[in-house]
PDB file of N, CA and C in Angstrom:
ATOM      1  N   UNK A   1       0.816  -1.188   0.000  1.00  0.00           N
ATOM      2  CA  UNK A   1       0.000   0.000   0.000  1.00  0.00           C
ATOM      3  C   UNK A   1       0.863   1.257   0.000  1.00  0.00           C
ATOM      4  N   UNK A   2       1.854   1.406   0.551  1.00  0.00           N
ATOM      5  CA  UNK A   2       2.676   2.382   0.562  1.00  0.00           C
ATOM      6  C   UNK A   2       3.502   2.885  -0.565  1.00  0.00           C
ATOM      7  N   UNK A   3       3.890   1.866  -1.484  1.00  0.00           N
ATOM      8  CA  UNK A   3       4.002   2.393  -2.228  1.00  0.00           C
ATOM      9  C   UNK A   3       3.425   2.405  -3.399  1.00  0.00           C
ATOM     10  N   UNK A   4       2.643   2.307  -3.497  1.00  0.00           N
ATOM     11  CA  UNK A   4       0.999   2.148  -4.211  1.00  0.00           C
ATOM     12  C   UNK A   4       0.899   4.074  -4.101  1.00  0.00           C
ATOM     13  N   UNK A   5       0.648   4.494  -2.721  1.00  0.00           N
ATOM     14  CA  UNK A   5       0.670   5.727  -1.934  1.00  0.00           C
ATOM     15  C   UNK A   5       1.805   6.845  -2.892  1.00  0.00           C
ATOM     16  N   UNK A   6       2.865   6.367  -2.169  1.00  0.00           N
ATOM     17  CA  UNK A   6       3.788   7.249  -3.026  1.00  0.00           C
ATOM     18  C   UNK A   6       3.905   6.924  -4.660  1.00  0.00           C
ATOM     19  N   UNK A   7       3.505   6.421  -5.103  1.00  0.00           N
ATOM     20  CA  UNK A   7       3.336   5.961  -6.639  1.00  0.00           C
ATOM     21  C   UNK A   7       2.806   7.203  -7.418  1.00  0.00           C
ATOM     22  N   UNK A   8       1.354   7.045  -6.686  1.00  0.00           N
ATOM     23  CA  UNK A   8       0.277   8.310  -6.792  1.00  0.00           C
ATOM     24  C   UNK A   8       0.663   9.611  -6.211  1.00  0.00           C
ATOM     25  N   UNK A   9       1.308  10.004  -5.367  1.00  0.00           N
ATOM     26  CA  UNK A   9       1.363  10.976  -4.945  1.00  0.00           C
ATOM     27  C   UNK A   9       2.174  12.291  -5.408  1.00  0.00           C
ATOM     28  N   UNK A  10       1.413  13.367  -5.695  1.00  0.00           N
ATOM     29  CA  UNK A  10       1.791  14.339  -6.866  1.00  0.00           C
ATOM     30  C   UNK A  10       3.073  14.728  -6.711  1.00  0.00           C
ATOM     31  N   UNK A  11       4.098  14.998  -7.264  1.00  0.00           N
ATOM     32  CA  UNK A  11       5.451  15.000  -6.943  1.00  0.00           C
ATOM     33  C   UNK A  11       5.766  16.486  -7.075  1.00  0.00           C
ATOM     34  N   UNK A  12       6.141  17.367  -6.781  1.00  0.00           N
ATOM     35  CA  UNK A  12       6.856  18.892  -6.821  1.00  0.00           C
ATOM     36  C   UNK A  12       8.623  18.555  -6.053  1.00  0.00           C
ATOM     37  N   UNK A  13       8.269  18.536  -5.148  1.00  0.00           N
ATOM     38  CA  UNK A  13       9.724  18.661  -4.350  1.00  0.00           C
ATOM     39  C   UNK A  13      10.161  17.263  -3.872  1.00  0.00           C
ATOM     40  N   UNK A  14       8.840  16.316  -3.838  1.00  0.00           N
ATOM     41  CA  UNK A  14       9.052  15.170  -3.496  1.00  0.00           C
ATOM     42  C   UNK A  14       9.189  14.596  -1.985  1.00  0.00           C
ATOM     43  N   UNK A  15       8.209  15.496  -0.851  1.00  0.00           N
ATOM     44  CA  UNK A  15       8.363  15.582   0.431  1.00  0.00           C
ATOM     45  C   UNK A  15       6.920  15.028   0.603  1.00  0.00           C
ATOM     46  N   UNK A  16       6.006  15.000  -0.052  1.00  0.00           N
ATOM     47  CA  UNK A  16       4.931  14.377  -0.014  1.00  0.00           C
ATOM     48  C   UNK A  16       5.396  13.035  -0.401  1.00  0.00           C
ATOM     49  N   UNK A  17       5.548  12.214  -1.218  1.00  0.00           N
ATOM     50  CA  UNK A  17       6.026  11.007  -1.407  1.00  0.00           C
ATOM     51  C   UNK A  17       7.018  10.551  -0.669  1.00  0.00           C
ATOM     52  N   UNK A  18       7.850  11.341  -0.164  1.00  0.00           N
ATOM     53  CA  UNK A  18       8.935  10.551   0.267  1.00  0.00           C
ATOM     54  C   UNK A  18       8.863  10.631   2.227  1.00  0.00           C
ATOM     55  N   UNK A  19       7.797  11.057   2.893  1.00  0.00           N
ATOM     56  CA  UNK A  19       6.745  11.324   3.506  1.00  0.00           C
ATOM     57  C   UNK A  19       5.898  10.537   4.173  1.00  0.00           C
ATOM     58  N   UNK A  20       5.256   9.652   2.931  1.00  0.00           N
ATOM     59  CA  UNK A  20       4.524   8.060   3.739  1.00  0.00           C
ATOM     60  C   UNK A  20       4.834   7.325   4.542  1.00  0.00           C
ATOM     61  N   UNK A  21       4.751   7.109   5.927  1.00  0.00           N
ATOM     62  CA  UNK A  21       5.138   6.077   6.777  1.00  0.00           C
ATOM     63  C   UNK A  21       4.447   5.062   7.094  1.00  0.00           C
ATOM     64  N   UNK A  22       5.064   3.393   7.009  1.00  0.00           N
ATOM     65  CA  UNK A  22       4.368   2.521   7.277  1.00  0.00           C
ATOM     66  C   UNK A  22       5.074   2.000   8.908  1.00  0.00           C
ATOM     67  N   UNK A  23       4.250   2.333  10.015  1.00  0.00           N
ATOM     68  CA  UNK A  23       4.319   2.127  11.687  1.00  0.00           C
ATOM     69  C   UNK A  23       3.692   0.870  11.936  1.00  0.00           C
ATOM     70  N   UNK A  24       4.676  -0.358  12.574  1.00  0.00           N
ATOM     71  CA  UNK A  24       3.903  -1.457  12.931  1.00  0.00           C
ATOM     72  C   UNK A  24       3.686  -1.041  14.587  1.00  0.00           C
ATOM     73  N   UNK A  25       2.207  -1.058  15.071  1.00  0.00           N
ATOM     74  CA  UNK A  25       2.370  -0.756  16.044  1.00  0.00           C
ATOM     75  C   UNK A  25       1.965  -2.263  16.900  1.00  0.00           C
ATOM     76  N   UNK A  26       1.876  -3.177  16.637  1.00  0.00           N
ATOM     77  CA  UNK A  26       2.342  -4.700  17.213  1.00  0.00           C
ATOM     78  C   UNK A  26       1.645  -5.713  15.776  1.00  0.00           C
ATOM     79  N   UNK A  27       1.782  -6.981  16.493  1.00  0.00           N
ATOM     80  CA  UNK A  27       1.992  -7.704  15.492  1.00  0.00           C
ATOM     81  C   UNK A  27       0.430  -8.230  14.583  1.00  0.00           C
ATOM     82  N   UNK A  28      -0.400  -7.616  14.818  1.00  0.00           N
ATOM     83  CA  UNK A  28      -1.473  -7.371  14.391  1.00  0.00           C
ATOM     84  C   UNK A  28      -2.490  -5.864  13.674  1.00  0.00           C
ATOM     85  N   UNK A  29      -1.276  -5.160  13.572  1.00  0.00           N
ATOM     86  CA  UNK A  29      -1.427  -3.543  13.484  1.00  0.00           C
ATOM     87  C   UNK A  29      -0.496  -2.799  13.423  1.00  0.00           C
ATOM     88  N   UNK A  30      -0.811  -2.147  11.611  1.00  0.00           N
ATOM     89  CA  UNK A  30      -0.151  -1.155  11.414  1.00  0.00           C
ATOM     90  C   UNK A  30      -0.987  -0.207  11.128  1.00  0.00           C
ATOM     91  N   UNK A  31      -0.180   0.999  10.850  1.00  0.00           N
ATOM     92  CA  UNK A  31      -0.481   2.711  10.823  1.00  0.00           C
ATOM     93  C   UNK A  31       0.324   2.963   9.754  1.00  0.00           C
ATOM     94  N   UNK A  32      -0.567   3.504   8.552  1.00  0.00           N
ATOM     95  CA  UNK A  32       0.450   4.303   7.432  1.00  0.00           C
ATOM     96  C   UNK A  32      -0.325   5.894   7.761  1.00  0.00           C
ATOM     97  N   UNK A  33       0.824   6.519   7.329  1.00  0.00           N
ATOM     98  CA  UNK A  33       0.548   8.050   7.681  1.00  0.00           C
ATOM     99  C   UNK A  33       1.256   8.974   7.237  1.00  0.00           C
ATOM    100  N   UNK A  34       0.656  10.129   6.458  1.00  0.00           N
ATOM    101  CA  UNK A  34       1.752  10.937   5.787  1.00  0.00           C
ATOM    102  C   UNK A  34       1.997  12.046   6.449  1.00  0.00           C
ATOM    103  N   UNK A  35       3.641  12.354   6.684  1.00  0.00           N
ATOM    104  CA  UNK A  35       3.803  13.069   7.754  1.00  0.00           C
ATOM    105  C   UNK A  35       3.857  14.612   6.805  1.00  0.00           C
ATOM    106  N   UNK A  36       3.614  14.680   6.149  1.00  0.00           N
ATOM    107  CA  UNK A  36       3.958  16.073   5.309  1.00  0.00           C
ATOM    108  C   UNK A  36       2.508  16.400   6.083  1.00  0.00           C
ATOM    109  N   UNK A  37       2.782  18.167   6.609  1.00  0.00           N
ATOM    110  CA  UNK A  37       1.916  18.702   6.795  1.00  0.00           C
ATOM    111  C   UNK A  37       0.363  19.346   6.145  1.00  0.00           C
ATOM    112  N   UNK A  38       0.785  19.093   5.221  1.00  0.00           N
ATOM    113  CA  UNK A  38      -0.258  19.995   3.947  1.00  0.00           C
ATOM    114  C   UNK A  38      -0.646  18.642   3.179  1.00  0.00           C
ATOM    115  N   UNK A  39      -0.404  17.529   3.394  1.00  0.00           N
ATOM    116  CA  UNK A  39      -1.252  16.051   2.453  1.00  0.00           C
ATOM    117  C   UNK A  39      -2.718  16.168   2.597  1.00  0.00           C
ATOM    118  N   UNK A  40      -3.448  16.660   3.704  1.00  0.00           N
ATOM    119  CA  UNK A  40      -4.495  16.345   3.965  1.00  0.00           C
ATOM    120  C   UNK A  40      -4.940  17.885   2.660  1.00  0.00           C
ATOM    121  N   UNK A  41      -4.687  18.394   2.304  1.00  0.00           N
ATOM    122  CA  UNK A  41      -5.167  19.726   1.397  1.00  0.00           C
ATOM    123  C   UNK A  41      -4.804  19.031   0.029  1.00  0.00           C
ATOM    124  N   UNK A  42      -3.629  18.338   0.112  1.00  0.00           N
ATOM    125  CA  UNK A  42      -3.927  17.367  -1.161  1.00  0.00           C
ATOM    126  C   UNK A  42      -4.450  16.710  -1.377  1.00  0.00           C
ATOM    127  N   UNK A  43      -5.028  15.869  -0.608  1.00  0.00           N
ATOM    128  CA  UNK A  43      -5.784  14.800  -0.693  1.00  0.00           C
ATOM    129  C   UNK A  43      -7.287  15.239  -0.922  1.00  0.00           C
ATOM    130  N   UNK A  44      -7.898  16.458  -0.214  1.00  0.00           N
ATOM    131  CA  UNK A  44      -9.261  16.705  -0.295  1.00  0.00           C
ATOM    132  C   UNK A  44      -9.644  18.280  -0.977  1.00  0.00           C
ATOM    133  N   UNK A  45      -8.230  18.701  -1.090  1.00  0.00           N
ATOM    134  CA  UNK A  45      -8.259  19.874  -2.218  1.00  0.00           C
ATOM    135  C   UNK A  45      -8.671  21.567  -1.014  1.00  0.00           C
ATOM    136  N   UNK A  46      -8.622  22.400  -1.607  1.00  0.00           N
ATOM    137  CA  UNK A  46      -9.084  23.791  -0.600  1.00  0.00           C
ATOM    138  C   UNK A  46     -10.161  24.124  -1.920  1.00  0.00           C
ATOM    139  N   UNK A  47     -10.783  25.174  -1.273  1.00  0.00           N
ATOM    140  CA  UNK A  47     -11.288  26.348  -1.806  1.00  0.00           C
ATOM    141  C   UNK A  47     -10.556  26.633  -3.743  1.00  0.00           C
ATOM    142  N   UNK A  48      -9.574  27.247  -3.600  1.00  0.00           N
ATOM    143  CA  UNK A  48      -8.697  27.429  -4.330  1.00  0.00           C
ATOM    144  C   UNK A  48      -7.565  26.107  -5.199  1.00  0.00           C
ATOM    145  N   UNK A  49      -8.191  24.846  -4.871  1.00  0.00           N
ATOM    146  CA  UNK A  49      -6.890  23.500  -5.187  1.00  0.00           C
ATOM    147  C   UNK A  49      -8.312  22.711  -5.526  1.00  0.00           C
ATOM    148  N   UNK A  50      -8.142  22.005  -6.325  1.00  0.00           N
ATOM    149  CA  UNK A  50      -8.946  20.262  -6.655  1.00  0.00           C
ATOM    150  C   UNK A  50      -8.065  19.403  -5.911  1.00  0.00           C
ATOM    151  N   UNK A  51      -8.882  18.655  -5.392  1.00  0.00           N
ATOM    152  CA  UNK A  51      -8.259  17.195  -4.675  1.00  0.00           C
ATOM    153  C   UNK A  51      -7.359  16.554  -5.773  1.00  0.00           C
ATOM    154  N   UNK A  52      -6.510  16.380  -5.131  1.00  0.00           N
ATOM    155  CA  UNK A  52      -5.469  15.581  -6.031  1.00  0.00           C
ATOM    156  C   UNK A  52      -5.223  14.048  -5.671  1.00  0.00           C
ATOM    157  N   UNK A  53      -6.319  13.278  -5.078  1.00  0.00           N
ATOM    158  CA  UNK A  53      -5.912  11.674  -4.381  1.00  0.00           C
ATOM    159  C   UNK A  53      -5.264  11.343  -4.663  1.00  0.00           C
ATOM    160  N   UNK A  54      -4.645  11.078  -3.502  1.00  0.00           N
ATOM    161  CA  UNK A  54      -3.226  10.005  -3.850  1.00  0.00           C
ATOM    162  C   UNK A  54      -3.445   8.866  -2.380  1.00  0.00           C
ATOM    163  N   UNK A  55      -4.218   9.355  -1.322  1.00  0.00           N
ATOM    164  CA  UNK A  55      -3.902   8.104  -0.210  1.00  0.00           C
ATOM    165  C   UNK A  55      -5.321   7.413  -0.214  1.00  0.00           C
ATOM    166  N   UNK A  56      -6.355   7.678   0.177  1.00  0.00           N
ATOM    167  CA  UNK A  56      -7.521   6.984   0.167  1.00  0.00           C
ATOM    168  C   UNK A  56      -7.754   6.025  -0.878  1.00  0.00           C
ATOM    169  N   UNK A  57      -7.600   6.494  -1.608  1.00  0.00           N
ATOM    170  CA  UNK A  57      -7.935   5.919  -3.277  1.00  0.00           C
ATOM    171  C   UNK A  57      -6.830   4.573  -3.084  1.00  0.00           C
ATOM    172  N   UNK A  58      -6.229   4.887  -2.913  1.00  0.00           N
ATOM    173  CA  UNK A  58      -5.004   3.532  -2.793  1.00  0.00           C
ATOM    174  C   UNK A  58      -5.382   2.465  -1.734  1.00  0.00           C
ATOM    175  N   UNK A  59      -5.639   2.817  -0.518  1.00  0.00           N
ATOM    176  CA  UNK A  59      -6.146   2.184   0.530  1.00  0.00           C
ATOM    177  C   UNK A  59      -7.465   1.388   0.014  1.00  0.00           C
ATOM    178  N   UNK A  60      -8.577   2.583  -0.522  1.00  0.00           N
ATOM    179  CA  UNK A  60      -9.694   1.619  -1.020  1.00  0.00           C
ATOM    180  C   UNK A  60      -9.862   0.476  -2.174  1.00  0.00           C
ATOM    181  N   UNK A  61      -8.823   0.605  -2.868  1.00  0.00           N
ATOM    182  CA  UNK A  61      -8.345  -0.439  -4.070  1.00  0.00           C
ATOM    183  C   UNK A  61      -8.298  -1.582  -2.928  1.00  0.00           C
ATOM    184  N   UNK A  62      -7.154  -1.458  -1.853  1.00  0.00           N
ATOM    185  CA  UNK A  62      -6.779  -2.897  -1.053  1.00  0.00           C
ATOM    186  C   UNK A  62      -8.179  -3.429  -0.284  1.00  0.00           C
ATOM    187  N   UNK A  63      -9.071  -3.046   0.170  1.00  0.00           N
ATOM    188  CA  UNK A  63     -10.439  -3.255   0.513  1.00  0.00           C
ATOM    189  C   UNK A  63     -10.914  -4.705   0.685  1.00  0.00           C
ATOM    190  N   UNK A  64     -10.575  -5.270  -0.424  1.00  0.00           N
ATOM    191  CA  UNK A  64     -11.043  -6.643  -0.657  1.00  0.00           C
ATOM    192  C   UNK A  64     -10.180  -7.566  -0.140  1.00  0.00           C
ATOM    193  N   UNK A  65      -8.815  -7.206  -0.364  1.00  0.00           N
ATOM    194  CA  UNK A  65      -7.490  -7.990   0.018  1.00  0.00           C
ATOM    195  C   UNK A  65      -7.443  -7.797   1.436  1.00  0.00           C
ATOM    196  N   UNK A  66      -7.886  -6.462   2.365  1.00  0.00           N
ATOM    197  CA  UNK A  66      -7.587  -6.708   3.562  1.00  0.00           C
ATOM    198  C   UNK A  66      -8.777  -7.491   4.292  1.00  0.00           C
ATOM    199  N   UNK A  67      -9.900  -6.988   3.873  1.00  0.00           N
ATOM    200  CA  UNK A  67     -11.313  -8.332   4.247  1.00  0.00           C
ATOM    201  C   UNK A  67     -10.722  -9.262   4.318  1.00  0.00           C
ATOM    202  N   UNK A  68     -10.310  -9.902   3.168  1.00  0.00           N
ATOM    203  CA  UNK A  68      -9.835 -11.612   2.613  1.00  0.00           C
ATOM    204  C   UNK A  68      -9.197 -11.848   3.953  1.00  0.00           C
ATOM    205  N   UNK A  69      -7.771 -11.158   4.512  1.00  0.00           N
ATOM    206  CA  UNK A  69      -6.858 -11.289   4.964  1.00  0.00           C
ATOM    207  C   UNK A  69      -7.624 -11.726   6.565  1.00  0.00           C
ATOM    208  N   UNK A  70      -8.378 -10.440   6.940  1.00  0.00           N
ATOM    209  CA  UNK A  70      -9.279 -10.463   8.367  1.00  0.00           C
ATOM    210  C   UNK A  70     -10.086 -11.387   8.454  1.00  0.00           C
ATOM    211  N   UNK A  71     -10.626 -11.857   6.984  1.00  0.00           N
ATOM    212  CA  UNK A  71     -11.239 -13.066   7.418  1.00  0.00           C
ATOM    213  C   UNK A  71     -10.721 -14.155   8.007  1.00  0.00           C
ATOM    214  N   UNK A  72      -9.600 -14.592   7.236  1.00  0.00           N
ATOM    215  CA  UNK A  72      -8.887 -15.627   7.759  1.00  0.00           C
ATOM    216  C   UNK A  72      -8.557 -15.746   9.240  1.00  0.00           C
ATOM    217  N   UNK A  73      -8.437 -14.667   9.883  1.00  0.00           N
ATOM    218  CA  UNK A  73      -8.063 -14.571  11.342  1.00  0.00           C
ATOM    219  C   UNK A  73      -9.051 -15.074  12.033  1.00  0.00           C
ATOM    220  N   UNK A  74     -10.394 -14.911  11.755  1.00  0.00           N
ATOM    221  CA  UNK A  74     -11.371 -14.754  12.500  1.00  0.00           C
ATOM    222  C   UNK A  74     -11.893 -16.337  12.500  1.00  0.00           C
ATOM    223  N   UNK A  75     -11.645 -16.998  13.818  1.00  0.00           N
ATOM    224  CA  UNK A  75     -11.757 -18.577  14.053  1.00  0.00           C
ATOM    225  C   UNK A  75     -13.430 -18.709  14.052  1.00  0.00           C
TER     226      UNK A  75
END
């Protein structure tokens, strides 16, 4: 997914892409998260900007694959 993320993600200086973090926070859970301050104005656009998706859109492609995955866990 991450780099699915930065794949998509509009490039200028390259601090948005290079930006994405994938955090395991134990062995059942991770956290991706883009630490660039201003992603969330890319992602959903201002007043003045069109949304430019680059993280949701990527996440919702995996949708099916992470179901699949959760299913399996679930005894």
């Amino acid at each position: 997914m991450v780099s699915g993320i930065q794949a998509k993600a509009p490039v200028r200086t390259g601090y948005l892409r290079d930006h994405v973090v994938l955090t395991q926070q134990n062995e059942q859970q991770m956290t991706i998260t883009s630490e660039a301050p201003y992603s969330v104005y890319v992602e959903f656009g201002t007043y003045k900007m069109a949304p430019r998706e680059f993280f949701y859109s990527v996440i919702e492609g995996f949708i099916p694959e992470i179901t699949r995955l959760l299913a399996g866990t679930i005894p």
